[in-house]
C-alpha atoms as a PDB file:
ATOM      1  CA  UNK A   1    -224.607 101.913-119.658  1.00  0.00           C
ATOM      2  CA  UNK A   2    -221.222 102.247-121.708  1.00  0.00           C
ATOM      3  CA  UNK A   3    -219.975 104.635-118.678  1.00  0.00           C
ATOM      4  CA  UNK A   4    -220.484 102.479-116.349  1.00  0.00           C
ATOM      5  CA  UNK A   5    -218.604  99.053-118.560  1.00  0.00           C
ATOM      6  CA  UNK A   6    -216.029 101.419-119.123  1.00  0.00           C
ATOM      7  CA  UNK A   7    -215.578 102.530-115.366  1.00  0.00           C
ATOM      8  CA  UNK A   8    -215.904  98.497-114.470  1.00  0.00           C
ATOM      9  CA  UNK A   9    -212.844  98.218-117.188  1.00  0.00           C
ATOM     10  CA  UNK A  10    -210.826 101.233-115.705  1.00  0.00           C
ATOM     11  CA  UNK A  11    -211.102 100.058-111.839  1.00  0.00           C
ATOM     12  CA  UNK A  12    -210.560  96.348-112.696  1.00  0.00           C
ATOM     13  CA  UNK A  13    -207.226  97.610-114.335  1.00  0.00           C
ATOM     14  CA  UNK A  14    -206.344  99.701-111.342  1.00  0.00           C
ATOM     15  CA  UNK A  15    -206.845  97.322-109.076  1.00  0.00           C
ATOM     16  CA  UNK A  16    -204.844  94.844-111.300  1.00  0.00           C
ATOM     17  CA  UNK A  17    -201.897  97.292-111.387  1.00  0.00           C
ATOM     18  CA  UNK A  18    -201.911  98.062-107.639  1.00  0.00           C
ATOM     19  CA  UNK A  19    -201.786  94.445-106.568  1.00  0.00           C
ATOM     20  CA  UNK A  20    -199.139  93.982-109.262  1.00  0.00           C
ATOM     21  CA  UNK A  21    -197.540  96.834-107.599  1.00  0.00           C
ATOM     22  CA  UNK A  22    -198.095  95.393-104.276  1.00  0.00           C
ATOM     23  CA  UNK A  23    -195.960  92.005-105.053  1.00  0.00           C
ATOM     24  CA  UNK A  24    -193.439  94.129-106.411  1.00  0.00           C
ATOM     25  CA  UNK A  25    -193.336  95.816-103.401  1.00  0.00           C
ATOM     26  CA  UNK A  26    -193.464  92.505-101.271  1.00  0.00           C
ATOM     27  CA  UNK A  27    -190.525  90.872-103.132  1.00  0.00           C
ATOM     28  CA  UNK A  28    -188.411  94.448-103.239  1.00  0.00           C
ATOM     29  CA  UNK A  29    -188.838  94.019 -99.441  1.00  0.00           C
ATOM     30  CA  UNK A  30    -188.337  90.086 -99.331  1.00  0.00           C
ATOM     31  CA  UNK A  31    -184.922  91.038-101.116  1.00  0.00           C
ATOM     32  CA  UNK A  32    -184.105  94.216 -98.288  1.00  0.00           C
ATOM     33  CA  UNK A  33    -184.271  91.723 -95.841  1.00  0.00           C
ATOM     34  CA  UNK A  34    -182.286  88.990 -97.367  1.00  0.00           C
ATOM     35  CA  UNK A  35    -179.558  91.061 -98.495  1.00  0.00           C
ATOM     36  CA  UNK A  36    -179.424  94.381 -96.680  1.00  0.00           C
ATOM     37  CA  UNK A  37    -179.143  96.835 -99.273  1.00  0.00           C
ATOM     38  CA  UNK A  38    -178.364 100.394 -98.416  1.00  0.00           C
ATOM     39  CA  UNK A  39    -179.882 102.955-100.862  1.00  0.00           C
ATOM     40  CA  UNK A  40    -180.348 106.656-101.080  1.00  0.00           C
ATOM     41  CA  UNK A  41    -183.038 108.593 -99.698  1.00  0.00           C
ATOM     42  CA  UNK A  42    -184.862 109.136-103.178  1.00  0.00           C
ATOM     43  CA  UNK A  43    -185.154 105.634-103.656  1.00  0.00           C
ATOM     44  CA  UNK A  44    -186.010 104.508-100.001  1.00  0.00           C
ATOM     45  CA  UNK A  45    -188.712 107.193-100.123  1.00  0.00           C
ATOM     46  CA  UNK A  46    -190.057 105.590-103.587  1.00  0.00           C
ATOM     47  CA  UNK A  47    -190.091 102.359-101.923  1.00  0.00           C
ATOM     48  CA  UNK A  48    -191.695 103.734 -98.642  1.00  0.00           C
ATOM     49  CA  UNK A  49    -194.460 105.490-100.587  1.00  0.00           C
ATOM     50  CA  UNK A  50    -195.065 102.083-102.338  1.00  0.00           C
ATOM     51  CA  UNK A  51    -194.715 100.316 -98.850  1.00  0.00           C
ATOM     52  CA  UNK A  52    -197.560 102.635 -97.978  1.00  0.00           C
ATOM     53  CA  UNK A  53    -199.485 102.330-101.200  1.00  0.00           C
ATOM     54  CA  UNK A  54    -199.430  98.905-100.587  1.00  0.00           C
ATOM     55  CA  UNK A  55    -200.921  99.000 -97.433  1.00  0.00           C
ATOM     56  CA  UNK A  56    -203.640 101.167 -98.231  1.00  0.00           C
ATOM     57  CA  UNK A  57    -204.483  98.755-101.236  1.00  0.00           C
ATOM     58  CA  UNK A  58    -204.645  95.716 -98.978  1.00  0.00           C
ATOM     59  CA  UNK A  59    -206.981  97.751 -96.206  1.00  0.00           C
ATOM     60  CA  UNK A  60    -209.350  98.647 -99.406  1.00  0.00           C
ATOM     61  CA  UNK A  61    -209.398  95.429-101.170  1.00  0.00           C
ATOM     62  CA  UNK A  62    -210.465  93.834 -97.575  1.00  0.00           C
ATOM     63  CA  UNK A  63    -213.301  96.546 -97.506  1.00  0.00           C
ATOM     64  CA  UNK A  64    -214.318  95.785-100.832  1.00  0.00           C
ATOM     65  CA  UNK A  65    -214.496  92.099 -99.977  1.00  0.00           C
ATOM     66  CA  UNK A  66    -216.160  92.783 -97.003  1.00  0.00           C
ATOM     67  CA  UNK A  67    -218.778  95.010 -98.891  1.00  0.00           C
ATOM     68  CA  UNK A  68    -219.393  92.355-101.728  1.00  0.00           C
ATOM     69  CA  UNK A  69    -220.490  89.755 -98.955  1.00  0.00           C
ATOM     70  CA  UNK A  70    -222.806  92.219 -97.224  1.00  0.00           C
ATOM     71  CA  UNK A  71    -224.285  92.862-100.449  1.00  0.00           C
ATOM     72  CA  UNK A  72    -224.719  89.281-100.784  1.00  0.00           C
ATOM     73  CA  UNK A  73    -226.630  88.977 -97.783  1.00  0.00           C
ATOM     74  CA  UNK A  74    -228.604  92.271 -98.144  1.00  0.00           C
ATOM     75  CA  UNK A  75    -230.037  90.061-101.772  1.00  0.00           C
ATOM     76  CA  UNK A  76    -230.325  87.095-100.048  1.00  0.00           C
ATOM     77  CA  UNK A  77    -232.184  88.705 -97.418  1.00  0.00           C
ATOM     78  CA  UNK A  78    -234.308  90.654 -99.600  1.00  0.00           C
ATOM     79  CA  UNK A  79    -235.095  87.640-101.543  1.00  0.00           C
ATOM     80  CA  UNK A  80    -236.001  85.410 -98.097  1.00  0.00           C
ATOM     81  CA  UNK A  81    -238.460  88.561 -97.548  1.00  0.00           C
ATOM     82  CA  UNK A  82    -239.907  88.438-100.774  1.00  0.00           C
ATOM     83  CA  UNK A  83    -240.299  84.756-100.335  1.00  0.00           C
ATOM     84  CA  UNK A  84    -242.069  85.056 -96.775  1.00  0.00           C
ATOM     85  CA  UNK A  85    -244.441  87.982 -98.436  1.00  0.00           C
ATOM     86  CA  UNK A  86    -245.460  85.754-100.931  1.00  0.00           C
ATOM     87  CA  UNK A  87    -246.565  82.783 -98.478  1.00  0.00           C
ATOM     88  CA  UNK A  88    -247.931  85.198 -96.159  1.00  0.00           C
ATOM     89  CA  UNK A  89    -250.202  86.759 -99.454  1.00  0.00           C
ATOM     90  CA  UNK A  90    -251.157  83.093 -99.826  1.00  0.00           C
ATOM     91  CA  UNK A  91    -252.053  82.152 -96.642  1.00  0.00           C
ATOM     92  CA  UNK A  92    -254.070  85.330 -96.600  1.00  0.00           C
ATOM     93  CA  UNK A  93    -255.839  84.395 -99.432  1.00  0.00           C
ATOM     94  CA  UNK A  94    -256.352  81.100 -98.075  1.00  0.00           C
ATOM     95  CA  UNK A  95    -258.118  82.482 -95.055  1.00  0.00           C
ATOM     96  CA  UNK A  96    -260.288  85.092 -97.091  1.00  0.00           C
ATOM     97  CA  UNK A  97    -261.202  82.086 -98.750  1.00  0.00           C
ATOM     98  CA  UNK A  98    -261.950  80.191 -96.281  1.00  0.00           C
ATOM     99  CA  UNK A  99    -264.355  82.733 -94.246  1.00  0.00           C
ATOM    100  CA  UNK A 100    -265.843  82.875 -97.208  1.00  0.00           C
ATOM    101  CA  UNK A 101    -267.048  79.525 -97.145  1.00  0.00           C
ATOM    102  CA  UNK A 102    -267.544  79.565 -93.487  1.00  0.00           C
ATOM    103  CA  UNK A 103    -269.769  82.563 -93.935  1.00  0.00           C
ATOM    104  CA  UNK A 104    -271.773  80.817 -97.168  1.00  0.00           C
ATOM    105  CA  UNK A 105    -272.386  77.942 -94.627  1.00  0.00           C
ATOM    106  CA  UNK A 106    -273.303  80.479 -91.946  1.00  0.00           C
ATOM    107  CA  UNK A 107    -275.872  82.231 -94.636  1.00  0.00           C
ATOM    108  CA  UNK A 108    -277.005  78.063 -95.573  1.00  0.00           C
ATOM    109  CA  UNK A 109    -277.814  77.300 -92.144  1.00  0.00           C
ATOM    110  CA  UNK A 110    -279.998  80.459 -91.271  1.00  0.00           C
ATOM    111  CA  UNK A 111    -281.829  79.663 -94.174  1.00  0.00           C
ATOM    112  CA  UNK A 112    -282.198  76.235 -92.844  1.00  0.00           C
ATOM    113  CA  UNK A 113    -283.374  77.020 -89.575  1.00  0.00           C
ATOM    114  CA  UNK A 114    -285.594  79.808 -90.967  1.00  0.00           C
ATOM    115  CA  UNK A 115    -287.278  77.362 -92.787  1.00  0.00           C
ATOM    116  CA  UNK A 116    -287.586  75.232 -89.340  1.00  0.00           C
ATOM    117  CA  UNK A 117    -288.940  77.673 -87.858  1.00  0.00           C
ATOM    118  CA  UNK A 118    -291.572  78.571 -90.403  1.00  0.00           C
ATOM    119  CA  UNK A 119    -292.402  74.709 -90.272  1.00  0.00           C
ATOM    120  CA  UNK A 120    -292.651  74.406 -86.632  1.00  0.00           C
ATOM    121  CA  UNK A 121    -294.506  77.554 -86.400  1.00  0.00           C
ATOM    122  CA  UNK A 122    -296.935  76.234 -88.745  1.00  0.00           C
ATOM    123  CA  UNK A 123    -297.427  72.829 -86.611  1.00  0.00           C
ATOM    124  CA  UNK A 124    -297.963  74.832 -83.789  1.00  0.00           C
ATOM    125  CA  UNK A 125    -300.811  76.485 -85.563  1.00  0.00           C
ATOM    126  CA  UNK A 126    -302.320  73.272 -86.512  1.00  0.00           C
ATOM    127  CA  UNK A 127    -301.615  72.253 -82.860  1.00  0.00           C
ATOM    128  CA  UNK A 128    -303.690  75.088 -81.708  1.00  0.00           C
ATOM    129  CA  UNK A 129    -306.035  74.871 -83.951  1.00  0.00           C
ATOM    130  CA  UNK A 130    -306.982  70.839 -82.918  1.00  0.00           C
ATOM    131  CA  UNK A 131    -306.737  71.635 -79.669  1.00  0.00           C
ATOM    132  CA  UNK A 132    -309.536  74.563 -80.059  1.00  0.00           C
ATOM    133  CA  UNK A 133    -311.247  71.888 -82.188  1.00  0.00           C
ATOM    134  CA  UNK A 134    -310.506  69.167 -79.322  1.00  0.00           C
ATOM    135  CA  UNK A 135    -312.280  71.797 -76.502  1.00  0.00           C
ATOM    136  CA  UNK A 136    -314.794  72.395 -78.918  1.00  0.00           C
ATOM    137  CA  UNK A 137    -316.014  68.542 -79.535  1.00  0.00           C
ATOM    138  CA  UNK A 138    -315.496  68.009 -75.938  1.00  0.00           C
ATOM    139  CA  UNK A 139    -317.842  71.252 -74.696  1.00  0.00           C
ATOM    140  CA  UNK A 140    -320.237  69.517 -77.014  1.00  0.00           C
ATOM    141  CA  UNK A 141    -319.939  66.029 -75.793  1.00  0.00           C
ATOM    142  CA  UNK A 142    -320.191  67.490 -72.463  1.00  0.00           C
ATOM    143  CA  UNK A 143    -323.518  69.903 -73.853  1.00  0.00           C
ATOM    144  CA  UNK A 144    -324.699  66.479 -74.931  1.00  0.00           C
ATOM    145  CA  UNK A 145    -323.720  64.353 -72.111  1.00  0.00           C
ATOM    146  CA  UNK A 146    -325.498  66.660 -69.792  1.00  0.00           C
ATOM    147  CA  UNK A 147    -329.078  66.353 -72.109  1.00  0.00           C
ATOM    148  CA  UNK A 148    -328.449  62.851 -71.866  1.00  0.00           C
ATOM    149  CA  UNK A 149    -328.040  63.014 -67.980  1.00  0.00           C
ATOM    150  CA  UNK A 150    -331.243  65.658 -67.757  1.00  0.00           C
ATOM    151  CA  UNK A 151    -333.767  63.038 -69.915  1.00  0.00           C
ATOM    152  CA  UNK A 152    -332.557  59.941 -67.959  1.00  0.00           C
ATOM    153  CA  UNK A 153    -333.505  61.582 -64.779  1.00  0.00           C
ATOM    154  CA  UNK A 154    -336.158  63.837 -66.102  1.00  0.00           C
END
């Protein structure tokens, strides 16, 4: 952990000297064009290098700052997915639920009807078993009816 503060320290100081470096650079070359000054090679290779450093700091400063908003939108992405995973665990269990009770009111209404069906099997039976009756009284009636017909004419 120490490493890594320490490396944080070291490239925050580079990157402060090398933009420092760059505006000296900048107003070296504000003051070449103002007031064309004619130096030897050592020095206009010094200032070239530094013309070049420059550069190369600007190009990697704009890829740093081009890195630091992708990462931004890599955790704000991540965090939008996390977000949708969560509602979508939700609504999952909000549907599990839910066939649940759909099921337990499936399971209630077989019961129900079993019971109907035990009830209108039984008031069939005591259908049937008046109507046997009902056959039976009238197979008397008629029995008797017919003695009753035999006498009179008899």
């Amino acid at each position: 952990m120490e490493d890594k503060g320490k490396g944080s320290e070291r490239f925050g100081g580079a990157i402060a000297n090398l933009t420092e470096m760059a505006h000296n650079l900048e107003s070296l070359q504000k003051l070449l064009l103002k007031k064309a000054v004619f130096v030897d090679e050592e020095t206009f290779a010094k200032a070239s290098l530094c013309s070049e450093q420059a550069r190369t700091i600007k190009v990697l400063e704009q890829r740093v700052e081009t890195l630091e908003r992708e990462l931004d939108a890599a955790i704000t992405a991540a965090a939008r997915a996390r977000s949708e995973k969560r509602q979508a665990e939700a609504a999952e269990k909000a549907a599990e639920f839910r066939a649940q009770e759909v099921t337990k009111e499936l399971e209630n209404t077989s019961k129900v009807f079993e019971l109907h069906m035990e009830e209108l099997r039984a008031k069939q039976e005591e259908i049937s078993k008046r109507d046997k009756d009902i056959k039976l009284l009238e197979a008397i009636i008629q029995t008797l009816g017919g003695k009753e017909v035999h006498k009179r004419t008899g």
